[in-house]
PDB file of N, CA and C in Angstrom:
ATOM      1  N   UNK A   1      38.297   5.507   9.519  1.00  0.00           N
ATOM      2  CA  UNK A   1      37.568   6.679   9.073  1.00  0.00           C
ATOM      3  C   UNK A   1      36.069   6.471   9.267  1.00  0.00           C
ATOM      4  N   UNK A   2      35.535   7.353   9.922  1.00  0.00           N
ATOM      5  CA  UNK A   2      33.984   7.087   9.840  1.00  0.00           C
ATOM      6  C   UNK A   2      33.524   7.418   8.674  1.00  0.00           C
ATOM      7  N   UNK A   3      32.183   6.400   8.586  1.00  0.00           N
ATOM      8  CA  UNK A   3      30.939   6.473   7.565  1.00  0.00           C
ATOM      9  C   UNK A   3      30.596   8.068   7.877  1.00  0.00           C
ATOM     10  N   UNK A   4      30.478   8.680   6.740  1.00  0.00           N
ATOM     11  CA  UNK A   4      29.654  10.297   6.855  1.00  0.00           C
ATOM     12  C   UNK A   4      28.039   9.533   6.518  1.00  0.00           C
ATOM     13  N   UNK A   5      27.313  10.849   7.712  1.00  0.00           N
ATOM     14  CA  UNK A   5      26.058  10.231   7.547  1.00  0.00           C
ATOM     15  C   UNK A   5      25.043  10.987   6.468  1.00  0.00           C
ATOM     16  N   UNK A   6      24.115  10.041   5.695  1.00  0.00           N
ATOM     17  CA  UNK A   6      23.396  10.542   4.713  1.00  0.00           C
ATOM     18  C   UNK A   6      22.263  11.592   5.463  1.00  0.00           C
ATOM     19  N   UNK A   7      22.574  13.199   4.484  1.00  0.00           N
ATOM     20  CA  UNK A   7      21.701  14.114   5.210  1.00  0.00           C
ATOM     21  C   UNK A   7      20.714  14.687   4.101  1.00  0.00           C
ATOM     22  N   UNK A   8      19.533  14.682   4.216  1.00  0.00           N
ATOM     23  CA  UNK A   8      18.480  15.214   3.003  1.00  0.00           C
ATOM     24  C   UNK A   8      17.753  16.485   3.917  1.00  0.00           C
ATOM     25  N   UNK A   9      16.768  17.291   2.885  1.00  0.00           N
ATOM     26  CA  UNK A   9      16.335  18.178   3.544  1.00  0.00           C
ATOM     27  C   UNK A   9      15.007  17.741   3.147  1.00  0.00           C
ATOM     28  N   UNK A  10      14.554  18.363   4.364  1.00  0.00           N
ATOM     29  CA  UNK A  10      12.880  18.353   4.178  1.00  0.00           C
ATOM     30  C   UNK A  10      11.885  19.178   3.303  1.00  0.00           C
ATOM     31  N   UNK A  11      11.225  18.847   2.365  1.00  0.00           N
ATOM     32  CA  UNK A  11      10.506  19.704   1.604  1.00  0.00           C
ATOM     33  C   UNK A  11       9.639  20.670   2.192  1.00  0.00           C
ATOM     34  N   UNK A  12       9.160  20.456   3.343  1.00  0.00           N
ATOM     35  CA  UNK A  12       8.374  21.816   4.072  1.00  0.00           C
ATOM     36  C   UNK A  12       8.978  22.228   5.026  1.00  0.00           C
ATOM     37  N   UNK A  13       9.993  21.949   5.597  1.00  0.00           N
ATOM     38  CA  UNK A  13      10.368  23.013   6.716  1.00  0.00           C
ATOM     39  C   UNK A  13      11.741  23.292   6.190  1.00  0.00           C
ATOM     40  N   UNK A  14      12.415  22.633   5.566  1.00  0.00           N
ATOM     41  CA  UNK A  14      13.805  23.004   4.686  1.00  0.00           C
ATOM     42  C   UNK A  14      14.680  22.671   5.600  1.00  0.00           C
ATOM     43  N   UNK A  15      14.640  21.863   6.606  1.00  0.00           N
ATOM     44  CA  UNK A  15      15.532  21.240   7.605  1.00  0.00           C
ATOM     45  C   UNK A  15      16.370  20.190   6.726  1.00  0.00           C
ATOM     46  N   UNK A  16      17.994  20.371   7.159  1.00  0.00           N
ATOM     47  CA  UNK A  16      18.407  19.455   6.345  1.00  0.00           C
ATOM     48  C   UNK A  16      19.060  18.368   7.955  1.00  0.00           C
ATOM     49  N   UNK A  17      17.996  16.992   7.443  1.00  0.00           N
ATOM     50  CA  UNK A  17      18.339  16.150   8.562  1.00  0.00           C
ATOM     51  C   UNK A  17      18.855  14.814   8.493  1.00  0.00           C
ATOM     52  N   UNK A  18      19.325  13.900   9.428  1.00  0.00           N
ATOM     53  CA  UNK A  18      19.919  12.658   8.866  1.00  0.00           C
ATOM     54  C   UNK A  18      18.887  12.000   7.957  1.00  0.00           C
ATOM     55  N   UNK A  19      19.198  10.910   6.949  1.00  0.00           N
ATOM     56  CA  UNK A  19      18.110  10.245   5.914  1.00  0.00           C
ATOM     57  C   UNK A  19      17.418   9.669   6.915  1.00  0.00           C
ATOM     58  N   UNK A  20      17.730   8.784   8.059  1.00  0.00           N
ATOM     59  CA  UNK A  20      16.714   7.966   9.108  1.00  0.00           C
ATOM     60  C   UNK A  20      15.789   9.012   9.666  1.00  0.00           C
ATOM     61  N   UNK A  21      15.651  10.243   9.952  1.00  0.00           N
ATOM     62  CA  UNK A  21      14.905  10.703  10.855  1.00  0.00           C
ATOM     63  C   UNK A  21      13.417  11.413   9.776  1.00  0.00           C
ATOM     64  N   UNK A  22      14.014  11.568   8.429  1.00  0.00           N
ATOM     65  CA  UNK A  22      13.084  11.531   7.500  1.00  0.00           C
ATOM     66  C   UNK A  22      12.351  10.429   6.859  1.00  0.00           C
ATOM     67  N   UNK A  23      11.093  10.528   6.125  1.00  0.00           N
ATOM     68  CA  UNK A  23      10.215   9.981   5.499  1.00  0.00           C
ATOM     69  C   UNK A  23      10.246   9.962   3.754  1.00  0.00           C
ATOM     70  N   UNK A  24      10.726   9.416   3.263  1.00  0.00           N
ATOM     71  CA  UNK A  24      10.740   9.380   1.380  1.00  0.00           C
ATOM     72  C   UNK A  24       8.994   8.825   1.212  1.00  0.00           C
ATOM     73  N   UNK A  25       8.948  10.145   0.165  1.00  0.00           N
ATOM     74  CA  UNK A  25       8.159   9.905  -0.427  1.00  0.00           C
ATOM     75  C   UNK A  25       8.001   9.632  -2.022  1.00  0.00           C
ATOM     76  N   UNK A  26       7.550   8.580  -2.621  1.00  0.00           N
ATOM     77  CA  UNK A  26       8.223   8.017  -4.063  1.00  0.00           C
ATOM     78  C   UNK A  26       7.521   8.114  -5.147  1.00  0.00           C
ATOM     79  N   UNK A  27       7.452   8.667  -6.338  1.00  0.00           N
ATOM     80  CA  UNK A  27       6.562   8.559  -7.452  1.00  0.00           C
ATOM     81  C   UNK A  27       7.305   7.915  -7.807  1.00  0.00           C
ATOM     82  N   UNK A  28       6.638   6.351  -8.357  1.00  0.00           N
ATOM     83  CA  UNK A  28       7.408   5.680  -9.579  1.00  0.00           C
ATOM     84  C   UNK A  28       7.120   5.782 -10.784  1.00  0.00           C
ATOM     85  N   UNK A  29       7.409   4.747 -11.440  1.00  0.00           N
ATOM     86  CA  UNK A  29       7.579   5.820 -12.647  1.00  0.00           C
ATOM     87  C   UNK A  29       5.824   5.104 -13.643  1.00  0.00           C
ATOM     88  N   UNK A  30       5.303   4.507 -12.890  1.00  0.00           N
ATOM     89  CA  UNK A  30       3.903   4.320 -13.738  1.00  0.00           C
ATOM     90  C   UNK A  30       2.870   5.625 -12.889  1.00  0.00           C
ATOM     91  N   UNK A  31       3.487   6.257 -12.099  1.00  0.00           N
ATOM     92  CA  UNK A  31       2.760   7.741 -11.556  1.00  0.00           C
ATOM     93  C   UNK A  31       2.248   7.235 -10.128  1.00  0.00           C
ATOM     94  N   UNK A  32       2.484   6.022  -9.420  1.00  0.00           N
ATOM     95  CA  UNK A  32       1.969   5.599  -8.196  1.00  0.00           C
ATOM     96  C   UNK A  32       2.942   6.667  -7.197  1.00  0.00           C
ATOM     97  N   UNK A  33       2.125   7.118  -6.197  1.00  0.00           N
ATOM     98  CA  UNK A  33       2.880   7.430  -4.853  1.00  0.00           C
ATOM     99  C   UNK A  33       2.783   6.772  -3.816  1.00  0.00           C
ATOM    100  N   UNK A  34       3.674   6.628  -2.947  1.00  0.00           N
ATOM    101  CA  UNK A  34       3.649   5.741  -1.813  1.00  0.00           C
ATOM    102  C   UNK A  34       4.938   6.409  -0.685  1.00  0.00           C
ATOM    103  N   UNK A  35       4.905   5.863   0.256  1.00  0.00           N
ATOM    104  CA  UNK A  35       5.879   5.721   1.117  1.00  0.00           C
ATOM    105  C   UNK A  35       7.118   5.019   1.132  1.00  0.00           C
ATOM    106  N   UNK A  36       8.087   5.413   0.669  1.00  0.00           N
ATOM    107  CA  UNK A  36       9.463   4.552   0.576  1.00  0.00           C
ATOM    108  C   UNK A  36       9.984   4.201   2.167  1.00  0.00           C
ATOM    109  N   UNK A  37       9.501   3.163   2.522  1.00  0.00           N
ATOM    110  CA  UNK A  37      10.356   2.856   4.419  1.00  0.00           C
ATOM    111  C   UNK A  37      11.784   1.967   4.025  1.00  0.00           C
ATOM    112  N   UNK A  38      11.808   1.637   2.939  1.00  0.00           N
ATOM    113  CA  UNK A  38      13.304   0.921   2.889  1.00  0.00           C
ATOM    114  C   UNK A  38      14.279   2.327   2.560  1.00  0.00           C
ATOM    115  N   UNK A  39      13.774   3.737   1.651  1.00  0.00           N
ATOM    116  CA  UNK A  39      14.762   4.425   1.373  1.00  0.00           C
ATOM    117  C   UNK A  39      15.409   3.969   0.100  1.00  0.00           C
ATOM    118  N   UNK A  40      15.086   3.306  -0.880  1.00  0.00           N
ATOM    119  CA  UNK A  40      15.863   2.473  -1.714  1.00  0.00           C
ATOM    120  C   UNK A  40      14.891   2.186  -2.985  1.00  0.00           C
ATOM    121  N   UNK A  41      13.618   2.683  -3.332  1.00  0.00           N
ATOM    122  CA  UNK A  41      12.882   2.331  -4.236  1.00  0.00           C
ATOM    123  C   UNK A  41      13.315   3.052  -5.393  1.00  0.00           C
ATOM    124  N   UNK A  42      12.749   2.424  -6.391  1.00  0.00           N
ATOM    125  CA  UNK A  42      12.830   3.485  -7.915  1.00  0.00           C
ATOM    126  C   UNK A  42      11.902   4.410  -8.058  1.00  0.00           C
ATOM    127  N   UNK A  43      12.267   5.401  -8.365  1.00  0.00           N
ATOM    128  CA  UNK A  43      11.257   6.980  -8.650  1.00  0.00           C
ATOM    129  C   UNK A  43      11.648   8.043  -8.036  1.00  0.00           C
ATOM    130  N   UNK A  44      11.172   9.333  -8.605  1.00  0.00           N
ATOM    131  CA  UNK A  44      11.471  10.080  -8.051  1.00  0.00           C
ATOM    132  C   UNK A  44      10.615  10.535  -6.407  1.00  0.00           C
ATOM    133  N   UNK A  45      11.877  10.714  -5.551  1.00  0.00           N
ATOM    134  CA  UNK A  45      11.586  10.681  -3.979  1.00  0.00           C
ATOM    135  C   UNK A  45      11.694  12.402  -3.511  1.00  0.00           C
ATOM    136  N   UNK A  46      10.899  12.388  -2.699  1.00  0.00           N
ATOM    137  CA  UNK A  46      10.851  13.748  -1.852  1.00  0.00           C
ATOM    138  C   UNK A  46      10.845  13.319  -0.352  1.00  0.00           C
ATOM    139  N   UNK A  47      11.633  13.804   0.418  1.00  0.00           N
ATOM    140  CA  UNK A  47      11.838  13.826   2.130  1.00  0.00           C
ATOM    141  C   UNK A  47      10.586  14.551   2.648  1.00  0.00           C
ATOM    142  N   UNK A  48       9.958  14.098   3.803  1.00  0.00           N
ATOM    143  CA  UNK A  48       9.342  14.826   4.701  1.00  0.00           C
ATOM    144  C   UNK A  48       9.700  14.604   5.940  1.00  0.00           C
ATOM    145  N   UNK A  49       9.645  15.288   6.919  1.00  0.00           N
ATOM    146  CA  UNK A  49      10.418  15.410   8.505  1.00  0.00           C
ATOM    147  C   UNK A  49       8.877  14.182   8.946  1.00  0.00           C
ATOM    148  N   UNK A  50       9.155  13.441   9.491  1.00  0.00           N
ATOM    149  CA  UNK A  50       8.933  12.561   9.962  1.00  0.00           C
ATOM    150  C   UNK A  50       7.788  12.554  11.198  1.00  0.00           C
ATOM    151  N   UNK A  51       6.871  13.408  11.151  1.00  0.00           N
ATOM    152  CA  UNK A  51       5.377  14.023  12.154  1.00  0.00           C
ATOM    153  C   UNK A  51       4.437  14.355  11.293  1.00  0.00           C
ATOM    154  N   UNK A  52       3.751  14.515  12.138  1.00  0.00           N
ATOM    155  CA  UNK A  52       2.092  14.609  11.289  1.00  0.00           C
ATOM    156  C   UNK A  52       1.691  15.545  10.994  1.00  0.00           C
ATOM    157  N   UNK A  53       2.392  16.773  11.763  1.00  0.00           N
ATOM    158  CA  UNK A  53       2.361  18.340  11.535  1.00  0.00           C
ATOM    159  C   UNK A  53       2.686  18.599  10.096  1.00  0.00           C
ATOM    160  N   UNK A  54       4.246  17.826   9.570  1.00  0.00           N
ATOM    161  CA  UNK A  54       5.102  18.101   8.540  1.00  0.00           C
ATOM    162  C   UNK A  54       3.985  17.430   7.398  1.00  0.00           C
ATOM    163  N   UNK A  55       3.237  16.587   7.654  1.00  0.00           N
ATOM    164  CA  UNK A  55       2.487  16.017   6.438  1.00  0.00           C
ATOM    165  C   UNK A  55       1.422  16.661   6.461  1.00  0.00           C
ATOM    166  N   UNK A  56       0.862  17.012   7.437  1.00  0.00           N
ATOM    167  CA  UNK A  56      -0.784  18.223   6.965  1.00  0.00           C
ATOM    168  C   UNK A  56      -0.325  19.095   6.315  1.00  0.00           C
ATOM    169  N   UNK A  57       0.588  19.864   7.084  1.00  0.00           N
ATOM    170  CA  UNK A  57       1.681  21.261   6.416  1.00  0.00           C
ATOM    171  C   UNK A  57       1.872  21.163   4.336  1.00  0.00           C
ATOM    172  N   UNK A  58       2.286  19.979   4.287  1.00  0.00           N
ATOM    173  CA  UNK A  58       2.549  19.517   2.857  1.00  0.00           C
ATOM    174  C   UNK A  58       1.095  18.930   2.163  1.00  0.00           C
ATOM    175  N   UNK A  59       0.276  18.720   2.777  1.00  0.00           N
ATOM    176  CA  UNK A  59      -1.254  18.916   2.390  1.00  0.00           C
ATOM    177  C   UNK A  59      -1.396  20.061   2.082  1.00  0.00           C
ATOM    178  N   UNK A  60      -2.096  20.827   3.359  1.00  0.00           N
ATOM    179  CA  UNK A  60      -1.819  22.229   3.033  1.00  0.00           C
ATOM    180  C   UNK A  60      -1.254  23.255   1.520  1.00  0.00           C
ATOM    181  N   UNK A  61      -0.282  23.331   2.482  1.00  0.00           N
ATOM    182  CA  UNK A  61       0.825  23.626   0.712  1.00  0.00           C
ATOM    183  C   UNK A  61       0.486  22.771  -0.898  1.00  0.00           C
ATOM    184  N   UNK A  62       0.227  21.278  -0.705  1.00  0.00           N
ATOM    185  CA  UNK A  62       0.577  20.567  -2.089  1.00  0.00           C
ATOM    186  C   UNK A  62       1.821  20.411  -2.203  1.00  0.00           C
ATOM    187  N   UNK A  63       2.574  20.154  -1.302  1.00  0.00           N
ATOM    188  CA  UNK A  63       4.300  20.385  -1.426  1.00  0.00           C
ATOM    189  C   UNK A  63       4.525  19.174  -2.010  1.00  0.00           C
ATOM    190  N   UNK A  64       3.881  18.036  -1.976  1.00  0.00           N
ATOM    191  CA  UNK A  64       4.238  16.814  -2.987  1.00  0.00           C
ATOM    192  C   UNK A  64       4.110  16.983  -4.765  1.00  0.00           C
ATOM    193  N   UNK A  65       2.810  17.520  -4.891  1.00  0.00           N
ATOM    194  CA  UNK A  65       3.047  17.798  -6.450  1.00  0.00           C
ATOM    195  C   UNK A  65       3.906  18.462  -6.943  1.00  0.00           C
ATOM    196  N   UNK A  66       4.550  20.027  -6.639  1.00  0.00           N
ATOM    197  CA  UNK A  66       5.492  20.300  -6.348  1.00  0.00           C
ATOM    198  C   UNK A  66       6.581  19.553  -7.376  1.00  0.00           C
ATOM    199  N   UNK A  67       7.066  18.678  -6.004  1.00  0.00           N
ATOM    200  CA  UNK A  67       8.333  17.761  -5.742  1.00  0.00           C
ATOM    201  C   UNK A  67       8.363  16.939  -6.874  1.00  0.00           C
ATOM    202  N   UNK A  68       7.435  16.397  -6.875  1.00  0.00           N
ATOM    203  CA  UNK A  68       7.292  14.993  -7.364  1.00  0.00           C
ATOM    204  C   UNK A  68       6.712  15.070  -9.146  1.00  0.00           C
ATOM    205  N   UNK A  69       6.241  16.405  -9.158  1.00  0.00           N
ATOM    206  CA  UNK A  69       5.716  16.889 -10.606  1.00  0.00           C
ATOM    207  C   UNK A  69       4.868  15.948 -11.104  1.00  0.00           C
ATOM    208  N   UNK A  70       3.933  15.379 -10.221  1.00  0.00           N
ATOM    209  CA  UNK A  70       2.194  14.860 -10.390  1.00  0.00           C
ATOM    210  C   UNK A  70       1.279  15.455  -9.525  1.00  0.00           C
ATOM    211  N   UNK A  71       0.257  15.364  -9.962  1.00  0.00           N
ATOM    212  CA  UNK A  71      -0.830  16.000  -8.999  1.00  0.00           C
ATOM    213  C   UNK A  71      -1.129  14.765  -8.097  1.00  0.00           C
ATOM    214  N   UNK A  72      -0.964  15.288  -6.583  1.00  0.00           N
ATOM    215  CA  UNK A  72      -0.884  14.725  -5.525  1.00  0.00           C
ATOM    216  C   UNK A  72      -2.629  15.206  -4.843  1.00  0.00           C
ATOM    217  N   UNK A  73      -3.526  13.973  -5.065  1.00  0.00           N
ATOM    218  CA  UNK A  73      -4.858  14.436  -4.414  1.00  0.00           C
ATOM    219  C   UNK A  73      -5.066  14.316  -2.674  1.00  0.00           C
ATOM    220  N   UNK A  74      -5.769  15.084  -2.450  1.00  0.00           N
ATOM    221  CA  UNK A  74      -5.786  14.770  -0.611  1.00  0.00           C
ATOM    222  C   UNK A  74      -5.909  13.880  -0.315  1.00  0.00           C
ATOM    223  N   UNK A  75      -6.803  12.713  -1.383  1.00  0.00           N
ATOM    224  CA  UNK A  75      -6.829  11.519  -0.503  1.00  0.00           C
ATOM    225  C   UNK A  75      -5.709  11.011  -0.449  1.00  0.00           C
ATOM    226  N   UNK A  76      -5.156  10.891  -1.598  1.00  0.00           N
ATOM    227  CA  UNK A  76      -3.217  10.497  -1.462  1.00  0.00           C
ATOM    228  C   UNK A  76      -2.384  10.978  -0.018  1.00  0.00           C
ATOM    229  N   UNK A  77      -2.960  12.354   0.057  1.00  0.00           N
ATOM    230  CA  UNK A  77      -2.091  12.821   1.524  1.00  0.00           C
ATOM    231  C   UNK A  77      -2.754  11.871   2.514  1.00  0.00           C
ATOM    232  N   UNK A  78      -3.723  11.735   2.604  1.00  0.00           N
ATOM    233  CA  UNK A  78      -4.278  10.709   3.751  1.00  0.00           C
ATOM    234  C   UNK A  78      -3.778   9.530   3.694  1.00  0.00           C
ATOM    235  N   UNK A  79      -3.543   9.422   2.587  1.00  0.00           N
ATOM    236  CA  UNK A  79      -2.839   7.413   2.522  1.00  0.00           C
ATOM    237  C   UNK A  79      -1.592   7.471   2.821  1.00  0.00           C
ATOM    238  N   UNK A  80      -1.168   8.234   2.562  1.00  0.00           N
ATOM    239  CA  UNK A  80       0.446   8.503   2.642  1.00  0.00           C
ATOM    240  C   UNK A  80       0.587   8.829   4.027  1.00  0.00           C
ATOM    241  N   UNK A  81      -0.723   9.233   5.131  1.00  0.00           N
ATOM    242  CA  UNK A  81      -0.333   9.763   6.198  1.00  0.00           C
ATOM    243  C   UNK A  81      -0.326   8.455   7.099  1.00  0.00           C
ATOM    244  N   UNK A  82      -1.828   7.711   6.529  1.00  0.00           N
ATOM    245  CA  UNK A  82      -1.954   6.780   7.416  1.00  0.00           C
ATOM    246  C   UNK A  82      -0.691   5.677   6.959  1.00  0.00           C
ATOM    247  N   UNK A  83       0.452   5.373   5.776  1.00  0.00           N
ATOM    248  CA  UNK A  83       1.250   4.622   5.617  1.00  0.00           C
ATOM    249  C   UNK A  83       1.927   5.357   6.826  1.00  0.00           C
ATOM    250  N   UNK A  84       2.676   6.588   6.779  1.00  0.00           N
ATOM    251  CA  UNK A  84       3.887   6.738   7.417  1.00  0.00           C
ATOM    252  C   UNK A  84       3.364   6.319   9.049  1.00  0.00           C
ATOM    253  N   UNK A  85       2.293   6.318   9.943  1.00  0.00           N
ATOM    254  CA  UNK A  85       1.696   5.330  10.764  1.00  0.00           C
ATOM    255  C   UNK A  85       2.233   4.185  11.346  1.00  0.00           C
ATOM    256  N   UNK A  86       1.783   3.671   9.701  1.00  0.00           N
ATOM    257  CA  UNK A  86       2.003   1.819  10.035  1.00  0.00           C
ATOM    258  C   UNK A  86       3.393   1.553   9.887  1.00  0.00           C
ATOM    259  N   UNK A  87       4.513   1.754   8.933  1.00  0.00           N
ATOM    260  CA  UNK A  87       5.662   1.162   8.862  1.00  0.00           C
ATOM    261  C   UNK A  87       6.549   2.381   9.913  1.00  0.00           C
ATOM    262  N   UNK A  88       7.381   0.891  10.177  1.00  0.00           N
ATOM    263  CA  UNK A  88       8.109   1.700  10.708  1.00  0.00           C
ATOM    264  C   UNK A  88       9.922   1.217   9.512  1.00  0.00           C
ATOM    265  N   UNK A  89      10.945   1.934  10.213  1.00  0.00           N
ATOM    266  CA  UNK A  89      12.138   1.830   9.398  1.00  0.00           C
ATOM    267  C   UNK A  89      12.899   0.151   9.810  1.00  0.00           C
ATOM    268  N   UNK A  90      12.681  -0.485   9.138  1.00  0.00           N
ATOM    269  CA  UNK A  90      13.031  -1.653   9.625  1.00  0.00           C
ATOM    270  C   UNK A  90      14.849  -2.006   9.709  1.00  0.00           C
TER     271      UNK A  90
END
């Protein structure tokens, strides 16, 4: 029997896509946000489609505070932009 594959949707375009081709984004629970690249951290997580379009877009919008029910500042979107950058899915 095959593995069914894990599918989440994206908070700004509402694409529901495999978990690898998306980006978690994680509030833990002392209010830090970051980039989840393992997929596996504690806190509450929000998906973003995996481009740079989908993360200005959610600038734009604020689609992380939203999600994540903290206030998400721009510079946060910038850190969070330049994380999704550097890691990749190991």
């Amino acid at each position: 029997m095959k593995k069914k594959k894990a599918i989440r949707k994206c908070i700004v375009t509402g694409e529901a896509k495999e978990k690898k081709e998306l980006i978690r984004i994680v509030r833990d629970p002392d209010g830090n946000v970051f980039v989840d690249h393992t997929g596996k951290k504690n806190g509450r997580g929000a998906y973003l489609t995996n481009d740079e379009q989908c993360f200005l877009e959610a600038k734009k919008k604020d689609a992380l505070s939203r999600h994540l029910n903290i206030q998400v500042s721009p510079e946060d979107y910038e850190r969070l932009l330049e994380e999704r950058k550097k890691g990749t899915k190991k």
